[in-house]
PDB file of N, CA and C in Angstrom:
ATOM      1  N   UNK A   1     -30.481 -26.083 -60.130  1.00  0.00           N
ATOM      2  CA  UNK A   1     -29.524 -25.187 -59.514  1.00  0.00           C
ATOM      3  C   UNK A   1     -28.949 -25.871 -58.278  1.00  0.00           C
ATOM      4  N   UNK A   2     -27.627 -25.401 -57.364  1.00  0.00           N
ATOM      5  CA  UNK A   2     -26.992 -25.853 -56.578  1.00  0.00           C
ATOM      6  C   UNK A   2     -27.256 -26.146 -55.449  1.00  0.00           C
ATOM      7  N   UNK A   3     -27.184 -26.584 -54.690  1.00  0.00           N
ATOM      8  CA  UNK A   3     -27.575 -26.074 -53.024  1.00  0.00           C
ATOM      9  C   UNK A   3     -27.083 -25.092 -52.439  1.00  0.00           C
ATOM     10  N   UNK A   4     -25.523 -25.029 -52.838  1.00  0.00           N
ATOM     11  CA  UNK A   4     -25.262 -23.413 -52.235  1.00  0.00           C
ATOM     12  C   UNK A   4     -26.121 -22.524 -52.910  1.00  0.00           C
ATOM     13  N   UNK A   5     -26.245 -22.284 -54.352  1.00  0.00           N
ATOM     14  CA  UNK A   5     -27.013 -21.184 -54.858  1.00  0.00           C
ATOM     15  C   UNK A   5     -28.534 -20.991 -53.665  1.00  0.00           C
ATOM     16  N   UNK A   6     -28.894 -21.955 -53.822  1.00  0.00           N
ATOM     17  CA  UNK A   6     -30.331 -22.519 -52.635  1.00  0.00           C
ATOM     18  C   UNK A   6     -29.897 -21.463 -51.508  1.00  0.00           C
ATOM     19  N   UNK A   7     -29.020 -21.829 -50.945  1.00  0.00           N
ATOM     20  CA  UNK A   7     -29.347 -20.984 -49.788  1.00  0.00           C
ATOM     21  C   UNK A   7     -28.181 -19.852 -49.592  1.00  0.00           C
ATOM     22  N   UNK A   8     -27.901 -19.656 -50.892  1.00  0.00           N
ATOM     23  CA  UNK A   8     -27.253 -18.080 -51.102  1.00  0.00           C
ATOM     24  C   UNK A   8     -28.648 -17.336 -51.284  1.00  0.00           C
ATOM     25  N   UNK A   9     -29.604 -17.741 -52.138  1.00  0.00           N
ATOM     26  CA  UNK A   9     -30.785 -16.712 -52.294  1.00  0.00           C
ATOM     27  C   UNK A   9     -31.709 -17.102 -50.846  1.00  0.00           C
ATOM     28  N   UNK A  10     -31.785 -17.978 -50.441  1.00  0.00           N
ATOM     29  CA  UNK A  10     -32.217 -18.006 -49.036  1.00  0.00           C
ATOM     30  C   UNK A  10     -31.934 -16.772 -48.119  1.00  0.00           C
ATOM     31  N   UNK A  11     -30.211 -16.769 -48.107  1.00  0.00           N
ATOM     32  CA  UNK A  11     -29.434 -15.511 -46.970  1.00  0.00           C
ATOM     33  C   UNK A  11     -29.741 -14.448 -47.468  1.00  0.00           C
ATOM     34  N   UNK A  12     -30.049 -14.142 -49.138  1.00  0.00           N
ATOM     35  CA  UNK A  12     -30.604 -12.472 -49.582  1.00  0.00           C
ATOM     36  C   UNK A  12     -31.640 -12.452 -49.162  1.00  0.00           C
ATOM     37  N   UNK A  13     -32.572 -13.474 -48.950  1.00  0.00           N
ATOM     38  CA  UNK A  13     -34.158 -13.327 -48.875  1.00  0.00           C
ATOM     39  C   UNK A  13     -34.009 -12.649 -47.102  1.00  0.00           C
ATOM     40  N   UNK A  14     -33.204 -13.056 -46.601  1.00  0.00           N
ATOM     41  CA  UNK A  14     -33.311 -13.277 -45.275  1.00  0.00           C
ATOM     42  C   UNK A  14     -32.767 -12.128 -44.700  1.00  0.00           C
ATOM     43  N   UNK A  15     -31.807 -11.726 -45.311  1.00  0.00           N
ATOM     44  CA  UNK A  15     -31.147 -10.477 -45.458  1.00  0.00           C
ATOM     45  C   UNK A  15     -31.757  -9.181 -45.289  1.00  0.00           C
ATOM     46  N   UNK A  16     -32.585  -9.295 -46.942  1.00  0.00           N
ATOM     47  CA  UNK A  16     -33.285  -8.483 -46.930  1.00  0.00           C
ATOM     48  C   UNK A  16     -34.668  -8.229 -46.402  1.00  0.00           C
ATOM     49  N   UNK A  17     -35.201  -9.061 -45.406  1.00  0.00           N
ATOM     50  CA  UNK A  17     -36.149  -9.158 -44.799  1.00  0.00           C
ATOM     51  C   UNK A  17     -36.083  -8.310 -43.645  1.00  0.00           C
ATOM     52  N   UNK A  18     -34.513  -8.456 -43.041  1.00  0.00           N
ATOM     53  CA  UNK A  18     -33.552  -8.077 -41.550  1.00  0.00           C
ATOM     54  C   UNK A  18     -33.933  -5.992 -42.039  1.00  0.00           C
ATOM     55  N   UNK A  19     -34.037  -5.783 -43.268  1.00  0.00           N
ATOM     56  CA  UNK A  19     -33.759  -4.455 -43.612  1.00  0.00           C
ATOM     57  C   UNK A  19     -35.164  -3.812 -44.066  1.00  0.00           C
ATOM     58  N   UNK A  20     -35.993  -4.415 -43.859  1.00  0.00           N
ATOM     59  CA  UNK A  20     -37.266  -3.901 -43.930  1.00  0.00           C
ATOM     60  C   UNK A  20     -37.776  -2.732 -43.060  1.00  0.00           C
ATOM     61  N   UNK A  21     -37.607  -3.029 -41.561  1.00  0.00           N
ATOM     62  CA  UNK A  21     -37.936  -2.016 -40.903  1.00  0.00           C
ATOM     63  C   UNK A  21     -36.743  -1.516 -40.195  1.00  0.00           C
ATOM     64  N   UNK A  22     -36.290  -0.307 -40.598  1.00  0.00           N
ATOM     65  CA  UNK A  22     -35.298   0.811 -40.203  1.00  0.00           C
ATOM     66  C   UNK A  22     -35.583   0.794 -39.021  1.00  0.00           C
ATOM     67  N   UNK A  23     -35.336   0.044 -37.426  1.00  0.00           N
ATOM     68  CA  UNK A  23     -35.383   0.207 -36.192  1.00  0.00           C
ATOM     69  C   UNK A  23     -34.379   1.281 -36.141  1.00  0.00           C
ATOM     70  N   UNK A  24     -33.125   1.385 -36.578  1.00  0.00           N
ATOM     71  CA  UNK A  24     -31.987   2.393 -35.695  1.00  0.00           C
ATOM     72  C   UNK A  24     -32.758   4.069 -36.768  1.00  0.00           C
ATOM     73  N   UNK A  25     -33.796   3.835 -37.133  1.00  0.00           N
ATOM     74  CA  UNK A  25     -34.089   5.642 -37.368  1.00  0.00           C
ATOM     75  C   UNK A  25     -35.359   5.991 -37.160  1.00  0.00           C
ATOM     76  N   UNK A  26     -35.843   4.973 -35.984  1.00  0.00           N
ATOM     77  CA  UNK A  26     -36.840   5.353 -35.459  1.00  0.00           C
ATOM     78  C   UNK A  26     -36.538   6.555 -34.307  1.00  0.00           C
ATOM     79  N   UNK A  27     -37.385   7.220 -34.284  1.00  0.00           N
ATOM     80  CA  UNK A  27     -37.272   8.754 -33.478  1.00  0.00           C
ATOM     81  C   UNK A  27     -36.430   9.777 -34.258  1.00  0.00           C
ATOM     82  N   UNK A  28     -35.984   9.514 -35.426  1.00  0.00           N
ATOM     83  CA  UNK A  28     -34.689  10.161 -35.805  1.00  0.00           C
ATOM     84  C   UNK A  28     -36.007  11.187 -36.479  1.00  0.00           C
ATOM     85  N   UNK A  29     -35.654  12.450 -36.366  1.00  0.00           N
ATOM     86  CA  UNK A  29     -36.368  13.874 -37.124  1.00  0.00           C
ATOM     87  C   UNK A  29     -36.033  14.211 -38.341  1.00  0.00           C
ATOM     88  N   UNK A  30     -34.710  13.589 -38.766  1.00  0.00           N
ATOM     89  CA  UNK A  30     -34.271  14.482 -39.626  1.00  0.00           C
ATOM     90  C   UNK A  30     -34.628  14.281 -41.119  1.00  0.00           C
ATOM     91  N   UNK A  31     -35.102  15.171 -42.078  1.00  0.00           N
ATOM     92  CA  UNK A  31     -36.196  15.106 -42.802  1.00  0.00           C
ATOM     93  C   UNK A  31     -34.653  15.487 -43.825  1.00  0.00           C
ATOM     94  N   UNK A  32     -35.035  14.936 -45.299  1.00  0.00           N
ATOM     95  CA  UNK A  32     -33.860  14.988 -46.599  1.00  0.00           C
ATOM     96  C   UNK A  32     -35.192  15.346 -47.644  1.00  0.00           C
ATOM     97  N   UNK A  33     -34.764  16.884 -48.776  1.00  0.00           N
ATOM     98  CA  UNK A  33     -35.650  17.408 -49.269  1.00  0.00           C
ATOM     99  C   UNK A  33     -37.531  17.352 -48.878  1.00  0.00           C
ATOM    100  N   UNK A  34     -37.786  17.795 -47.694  1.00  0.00           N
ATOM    101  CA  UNK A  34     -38.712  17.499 -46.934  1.00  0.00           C
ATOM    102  C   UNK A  34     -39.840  16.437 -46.782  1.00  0.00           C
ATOM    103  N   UNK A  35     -38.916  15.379 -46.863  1.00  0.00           N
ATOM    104  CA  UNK A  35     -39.679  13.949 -46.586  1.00  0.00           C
ATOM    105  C   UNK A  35     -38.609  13.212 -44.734  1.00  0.00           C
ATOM    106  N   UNK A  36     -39.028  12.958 -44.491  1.00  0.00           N
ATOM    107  CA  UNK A  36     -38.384  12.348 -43.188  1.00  0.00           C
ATOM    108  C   UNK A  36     -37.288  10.909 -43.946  1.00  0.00           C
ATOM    109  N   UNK A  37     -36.520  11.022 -43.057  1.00  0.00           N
ATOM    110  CA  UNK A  37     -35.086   9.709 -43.317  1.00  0.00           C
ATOM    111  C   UNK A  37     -35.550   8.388 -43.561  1.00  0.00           C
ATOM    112  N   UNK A  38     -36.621   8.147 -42.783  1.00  0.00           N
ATOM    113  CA  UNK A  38     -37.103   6.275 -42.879  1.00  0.00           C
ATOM    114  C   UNK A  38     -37.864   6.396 -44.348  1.00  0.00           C
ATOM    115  N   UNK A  39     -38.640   7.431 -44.279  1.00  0.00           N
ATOM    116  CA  UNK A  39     -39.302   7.104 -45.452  1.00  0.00           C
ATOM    117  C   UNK A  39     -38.472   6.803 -46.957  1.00  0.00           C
ATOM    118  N   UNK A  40     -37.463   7.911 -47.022  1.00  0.00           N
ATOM    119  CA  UNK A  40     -36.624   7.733 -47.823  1.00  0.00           C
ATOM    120  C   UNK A  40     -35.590   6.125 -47.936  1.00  0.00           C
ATOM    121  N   UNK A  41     -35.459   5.713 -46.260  1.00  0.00           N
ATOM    122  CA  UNK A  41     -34.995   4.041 -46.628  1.00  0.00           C
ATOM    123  C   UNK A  41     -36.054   3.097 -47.244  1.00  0.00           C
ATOM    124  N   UNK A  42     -37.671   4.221 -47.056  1.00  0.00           N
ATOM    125  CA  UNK A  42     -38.277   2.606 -47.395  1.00  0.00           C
ATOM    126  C   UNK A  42     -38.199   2.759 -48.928  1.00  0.00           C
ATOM    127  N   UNK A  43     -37.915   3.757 -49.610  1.00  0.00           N
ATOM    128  CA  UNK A  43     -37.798   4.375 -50.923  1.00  0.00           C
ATOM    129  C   UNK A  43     -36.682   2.849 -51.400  1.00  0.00           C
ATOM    130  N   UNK A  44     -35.340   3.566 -51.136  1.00  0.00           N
ATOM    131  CA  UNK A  44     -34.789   2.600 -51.479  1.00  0.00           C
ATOM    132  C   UNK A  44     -35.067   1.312 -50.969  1.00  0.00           C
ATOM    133  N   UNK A  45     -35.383   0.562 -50.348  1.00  0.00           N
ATOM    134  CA  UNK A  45     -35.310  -0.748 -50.050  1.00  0.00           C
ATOM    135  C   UNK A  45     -36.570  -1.065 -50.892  1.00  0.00           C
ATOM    136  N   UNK A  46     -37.729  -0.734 -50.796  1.00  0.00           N
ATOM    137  CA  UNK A  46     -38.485  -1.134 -52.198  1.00  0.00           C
ATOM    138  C   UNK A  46     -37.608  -1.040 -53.558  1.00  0.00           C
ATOM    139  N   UNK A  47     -36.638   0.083 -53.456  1.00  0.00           N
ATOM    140  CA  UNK A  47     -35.968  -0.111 -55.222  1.00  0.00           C
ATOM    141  C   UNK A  47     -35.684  -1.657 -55.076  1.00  0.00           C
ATOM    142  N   UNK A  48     -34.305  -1.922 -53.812  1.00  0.00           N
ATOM    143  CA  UNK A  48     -33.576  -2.932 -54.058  1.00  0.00           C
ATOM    144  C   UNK A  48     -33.863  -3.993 -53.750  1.00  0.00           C
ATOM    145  N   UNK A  49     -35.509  -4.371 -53.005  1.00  0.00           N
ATOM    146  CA  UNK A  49     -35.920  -5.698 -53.424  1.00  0.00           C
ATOM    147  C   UNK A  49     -36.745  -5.489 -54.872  1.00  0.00           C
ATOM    148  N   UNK A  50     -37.251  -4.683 -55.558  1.00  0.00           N
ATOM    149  CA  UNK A  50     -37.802  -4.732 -56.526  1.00  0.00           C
ATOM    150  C   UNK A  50     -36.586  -5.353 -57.711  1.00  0.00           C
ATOM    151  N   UNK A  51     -35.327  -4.939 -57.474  1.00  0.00           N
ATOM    152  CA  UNK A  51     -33.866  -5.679 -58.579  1.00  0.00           C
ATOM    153  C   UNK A  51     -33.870  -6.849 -57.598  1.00  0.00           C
ATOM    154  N   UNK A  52     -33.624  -7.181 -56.388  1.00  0.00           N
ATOM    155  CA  UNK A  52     -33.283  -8.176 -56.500  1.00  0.00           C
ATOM    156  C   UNK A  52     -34.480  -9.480 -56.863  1.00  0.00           C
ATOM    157  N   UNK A  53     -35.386  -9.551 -56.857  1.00  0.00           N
ATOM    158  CA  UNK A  53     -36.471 -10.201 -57.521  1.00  0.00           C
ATOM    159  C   UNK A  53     -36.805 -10.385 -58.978  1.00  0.00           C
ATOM    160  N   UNK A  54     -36.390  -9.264 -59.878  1.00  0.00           N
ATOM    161  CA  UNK A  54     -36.067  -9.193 -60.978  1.00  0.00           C
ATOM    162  C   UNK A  54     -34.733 -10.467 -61.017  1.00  0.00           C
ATOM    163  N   UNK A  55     -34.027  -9.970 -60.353  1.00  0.00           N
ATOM    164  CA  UNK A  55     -32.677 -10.734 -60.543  1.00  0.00           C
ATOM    165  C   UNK A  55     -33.070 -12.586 -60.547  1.00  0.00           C
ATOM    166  N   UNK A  56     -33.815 -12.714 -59.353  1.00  0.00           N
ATOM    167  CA  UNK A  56     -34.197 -13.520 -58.681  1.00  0.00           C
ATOM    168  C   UNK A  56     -34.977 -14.496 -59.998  1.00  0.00           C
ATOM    169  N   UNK A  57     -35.732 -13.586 -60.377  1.00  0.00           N
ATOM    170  CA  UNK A  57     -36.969 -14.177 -61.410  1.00  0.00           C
ATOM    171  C   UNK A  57     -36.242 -14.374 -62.502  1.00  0.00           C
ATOM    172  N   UNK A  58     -34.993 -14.195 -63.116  1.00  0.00           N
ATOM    173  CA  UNK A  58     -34.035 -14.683 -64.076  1.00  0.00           C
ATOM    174  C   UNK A  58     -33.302 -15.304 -64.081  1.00  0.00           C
ATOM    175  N   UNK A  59     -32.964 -15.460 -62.805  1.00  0.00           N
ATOM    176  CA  UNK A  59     -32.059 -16.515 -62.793  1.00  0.00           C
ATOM    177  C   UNK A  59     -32.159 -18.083 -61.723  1.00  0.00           C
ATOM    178  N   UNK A  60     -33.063 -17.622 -60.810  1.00  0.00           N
ATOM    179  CA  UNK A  60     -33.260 -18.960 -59.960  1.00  0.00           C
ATOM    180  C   UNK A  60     -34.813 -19.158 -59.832  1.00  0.00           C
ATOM    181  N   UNK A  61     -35.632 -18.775 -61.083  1.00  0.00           N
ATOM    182  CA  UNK A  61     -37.000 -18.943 -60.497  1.00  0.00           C
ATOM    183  C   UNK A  61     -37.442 -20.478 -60.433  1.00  0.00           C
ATOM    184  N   UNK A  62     -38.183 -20.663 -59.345  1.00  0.00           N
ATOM    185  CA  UNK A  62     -38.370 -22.515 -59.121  1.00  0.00           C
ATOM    186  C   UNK A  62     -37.454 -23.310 -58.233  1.00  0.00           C
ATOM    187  N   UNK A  63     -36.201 -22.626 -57.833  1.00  0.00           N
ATOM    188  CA  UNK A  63     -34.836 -22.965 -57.696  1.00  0.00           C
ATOM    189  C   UNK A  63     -35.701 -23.620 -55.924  1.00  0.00           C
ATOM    190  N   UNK A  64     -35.435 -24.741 -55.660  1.00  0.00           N
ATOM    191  CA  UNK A  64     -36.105 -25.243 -54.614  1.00  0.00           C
ATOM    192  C   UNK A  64     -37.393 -26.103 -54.684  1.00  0.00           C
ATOM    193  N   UNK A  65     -37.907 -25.984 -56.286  1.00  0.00           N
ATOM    194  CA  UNK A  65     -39.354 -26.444 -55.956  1.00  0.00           C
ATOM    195  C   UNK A  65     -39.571 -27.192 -57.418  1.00  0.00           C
ATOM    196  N   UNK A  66     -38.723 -26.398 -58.417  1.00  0.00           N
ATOM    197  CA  UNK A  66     -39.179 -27.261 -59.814  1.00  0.00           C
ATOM    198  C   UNK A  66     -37.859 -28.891 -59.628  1.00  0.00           C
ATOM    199  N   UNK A  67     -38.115 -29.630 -59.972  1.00  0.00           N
ATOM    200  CA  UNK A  67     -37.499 -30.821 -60.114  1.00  0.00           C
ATOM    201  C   UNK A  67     -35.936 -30.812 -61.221  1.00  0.00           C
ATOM    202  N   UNK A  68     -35.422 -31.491 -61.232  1.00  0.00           N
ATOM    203  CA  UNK A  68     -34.033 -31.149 -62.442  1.00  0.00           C
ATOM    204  C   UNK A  68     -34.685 -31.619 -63.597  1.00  0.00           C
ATOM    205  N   UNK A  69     -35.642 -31.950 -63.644  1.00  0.00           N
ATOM    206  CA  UNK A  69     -36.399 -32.466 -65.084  1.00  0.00           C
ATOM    207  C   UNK A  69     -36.148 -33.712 -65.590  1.00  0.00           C
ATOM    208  N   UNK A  70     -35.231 -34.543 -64.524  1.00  0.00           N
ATOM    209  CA  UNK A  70     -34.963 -35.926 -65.316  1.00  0.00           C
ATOM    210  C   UNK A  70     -36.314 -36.501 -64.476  1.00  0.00           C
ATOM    211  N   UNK A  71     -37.529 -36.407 -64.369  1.00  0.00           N
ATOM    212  CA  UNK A  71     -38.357 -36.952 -63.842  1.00  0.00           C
ATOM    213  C   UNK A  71     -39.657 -36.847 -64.646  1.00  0.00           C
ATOM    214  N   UNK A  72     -40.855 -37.646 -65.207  1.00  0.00           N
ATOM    215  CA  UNK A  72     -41.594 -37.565 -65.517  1.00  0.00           C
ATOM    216  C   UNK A  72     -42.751 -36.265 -64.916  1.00  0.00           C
ATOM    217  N   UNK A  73     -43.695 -35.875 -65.722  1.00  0.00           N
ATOM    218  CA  UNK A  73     -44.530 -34.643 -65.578  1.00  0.00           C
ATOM    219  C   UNK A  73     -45.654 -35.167 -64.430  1.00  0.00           C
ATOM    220  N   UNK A  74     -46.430 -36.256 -64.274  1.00  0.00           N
ATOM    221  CA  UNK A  74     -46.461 -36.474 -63.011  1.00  0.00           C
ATOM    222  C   UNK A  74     -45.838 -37.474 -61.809  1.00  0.00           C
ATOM    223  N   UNK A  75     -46.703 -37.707 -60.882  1.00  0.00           N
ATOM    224  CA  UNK A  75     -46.388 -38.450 -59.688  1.00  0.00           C
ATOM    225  C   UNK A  75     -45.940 -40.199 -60.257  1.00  0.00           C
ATOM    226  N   UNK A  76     -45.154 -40.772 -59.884  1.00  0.00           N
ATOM    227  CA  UNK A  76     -44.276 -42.128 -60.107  1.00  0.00           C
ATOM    228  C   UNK A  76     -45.651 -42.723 -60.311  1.00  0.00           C
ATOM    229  N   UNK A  77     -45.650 -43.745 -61.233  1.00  0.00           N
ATOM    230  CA  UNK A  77     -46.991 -44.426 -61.291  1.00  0.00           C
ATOM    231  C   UNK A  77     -48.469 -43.722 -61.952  1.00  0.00           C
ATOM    232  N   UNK A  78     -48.413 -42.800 -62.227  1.00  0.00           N
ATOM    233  CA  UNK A  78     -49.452 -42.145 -62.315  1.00  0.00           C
ATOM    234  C   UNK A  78     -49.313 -42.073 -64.021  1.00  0.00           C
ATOM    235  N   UNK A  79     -50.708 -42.189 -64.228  1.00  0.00           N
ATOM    236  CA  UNK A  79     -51.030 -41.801 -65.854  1.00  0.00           C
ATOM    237  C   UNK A  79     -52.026 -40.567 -65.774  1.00  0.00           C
ATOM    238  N   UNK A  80     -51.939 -39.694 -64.982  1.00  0.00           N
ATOM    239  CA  UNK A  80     -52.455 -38.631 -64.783  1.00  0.00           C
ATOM    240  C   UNK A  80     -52.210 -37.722 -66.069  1.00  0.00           C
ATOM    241  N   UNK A  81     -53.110 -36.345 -66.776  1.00  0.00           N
ATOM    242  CA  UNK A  81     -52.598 -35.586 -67.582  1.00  0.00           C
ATOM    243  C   UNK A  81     -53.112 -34.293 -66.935  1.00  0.00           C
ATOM    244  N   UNK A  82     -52.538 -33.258 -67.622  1.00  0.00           N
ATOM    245  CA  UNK A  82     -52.559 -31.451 -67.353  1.00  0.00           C
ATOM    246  C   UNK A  82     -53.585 -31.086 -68.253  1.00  0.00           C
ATOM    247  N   UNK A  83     -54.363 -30.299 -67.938  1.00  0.00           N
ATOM    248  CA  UNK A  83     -54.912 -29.476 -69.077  1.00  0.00           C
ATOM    249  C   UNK A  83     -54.436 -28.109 -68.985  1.00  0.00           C
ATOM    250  N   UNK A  84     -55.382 -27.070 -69.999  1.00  0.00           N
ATOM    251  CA  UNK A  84     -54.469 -25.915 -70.449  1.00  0.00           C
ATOM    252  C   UNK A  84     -54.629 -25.410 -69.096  1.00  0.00           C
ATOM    253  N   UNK A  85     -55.633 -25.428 -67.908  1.00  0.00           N
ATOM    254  CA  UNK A  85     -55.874 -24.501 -67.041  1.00  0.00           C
ATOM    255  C   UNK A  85     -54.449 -24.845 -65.940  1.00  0.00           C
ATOM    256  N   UNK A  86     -53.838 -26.074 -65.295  1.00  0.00           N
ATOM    257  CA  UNK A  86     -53.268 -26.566 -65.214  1.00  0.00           C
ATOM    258  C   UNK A  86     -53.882 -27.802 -64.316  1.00  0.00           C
ATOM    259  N   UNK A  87     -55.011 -27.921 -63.971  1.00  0.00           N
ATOM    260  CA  UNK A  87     -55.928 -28.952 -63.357  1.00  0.00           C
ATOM    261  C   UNK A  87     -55.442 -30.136 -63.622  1.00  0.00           C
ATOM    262  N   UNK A  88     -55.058 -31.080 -62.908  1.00  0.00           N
ATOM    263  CA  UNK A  88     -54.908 -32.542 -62.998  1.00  0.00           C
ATOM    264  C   UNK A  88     -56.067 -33.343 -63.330  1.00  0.00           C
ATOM    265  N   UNK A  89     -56.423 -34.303 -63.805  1.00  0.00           N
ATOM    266  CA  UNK A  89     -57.360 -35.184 -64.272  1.00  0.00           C
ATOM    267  C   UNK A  89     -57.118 -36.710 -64.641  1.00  0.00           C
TER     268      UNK A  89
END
């Protein structure tokens, strides 16, 4: 994947990190079908990192860490192999 893509999901990660804790409805009273307002943001913001991770996990998973694959399965030089557990040997 791209480098912009890289740190387009970087700025969502980062984004949505910024929206975790509802600071501007702290002290706020006002309760929606008798649950209080923050609780209800943390409602949604668990929905919408739960899609965007979904999203995330389909389309850029590895994106930063797996290799483009034109590279052998291990380290340059190495006659190393995997087993099923994924243990090097």
């Amino acid at each position: 994947m791209s480098r912009p893509a890289l740190w387009g999901w970087v700025a969502v990660a980062v984004g949505l990190s910024a929206l975790t804790i509802p600071w501007f409805l702290w002290g706020d009273a006002t309760l929606v079908a008798g649950i209080p307002l923050w609780l209800w943001w943390h409602v949604g913001w668990m929905f919408l990192a739960s899609l965007v991770f979904w999203l995330f996990a389909q389309r850029a998973w590895g994106i930063g860490i797996e290799s483009d694959g034109s590279s052998s399965d291990g380290p340059s030089g190495s006659n190393s192999s995997v087993d099923a557990g994924g243990e090097r040997r």
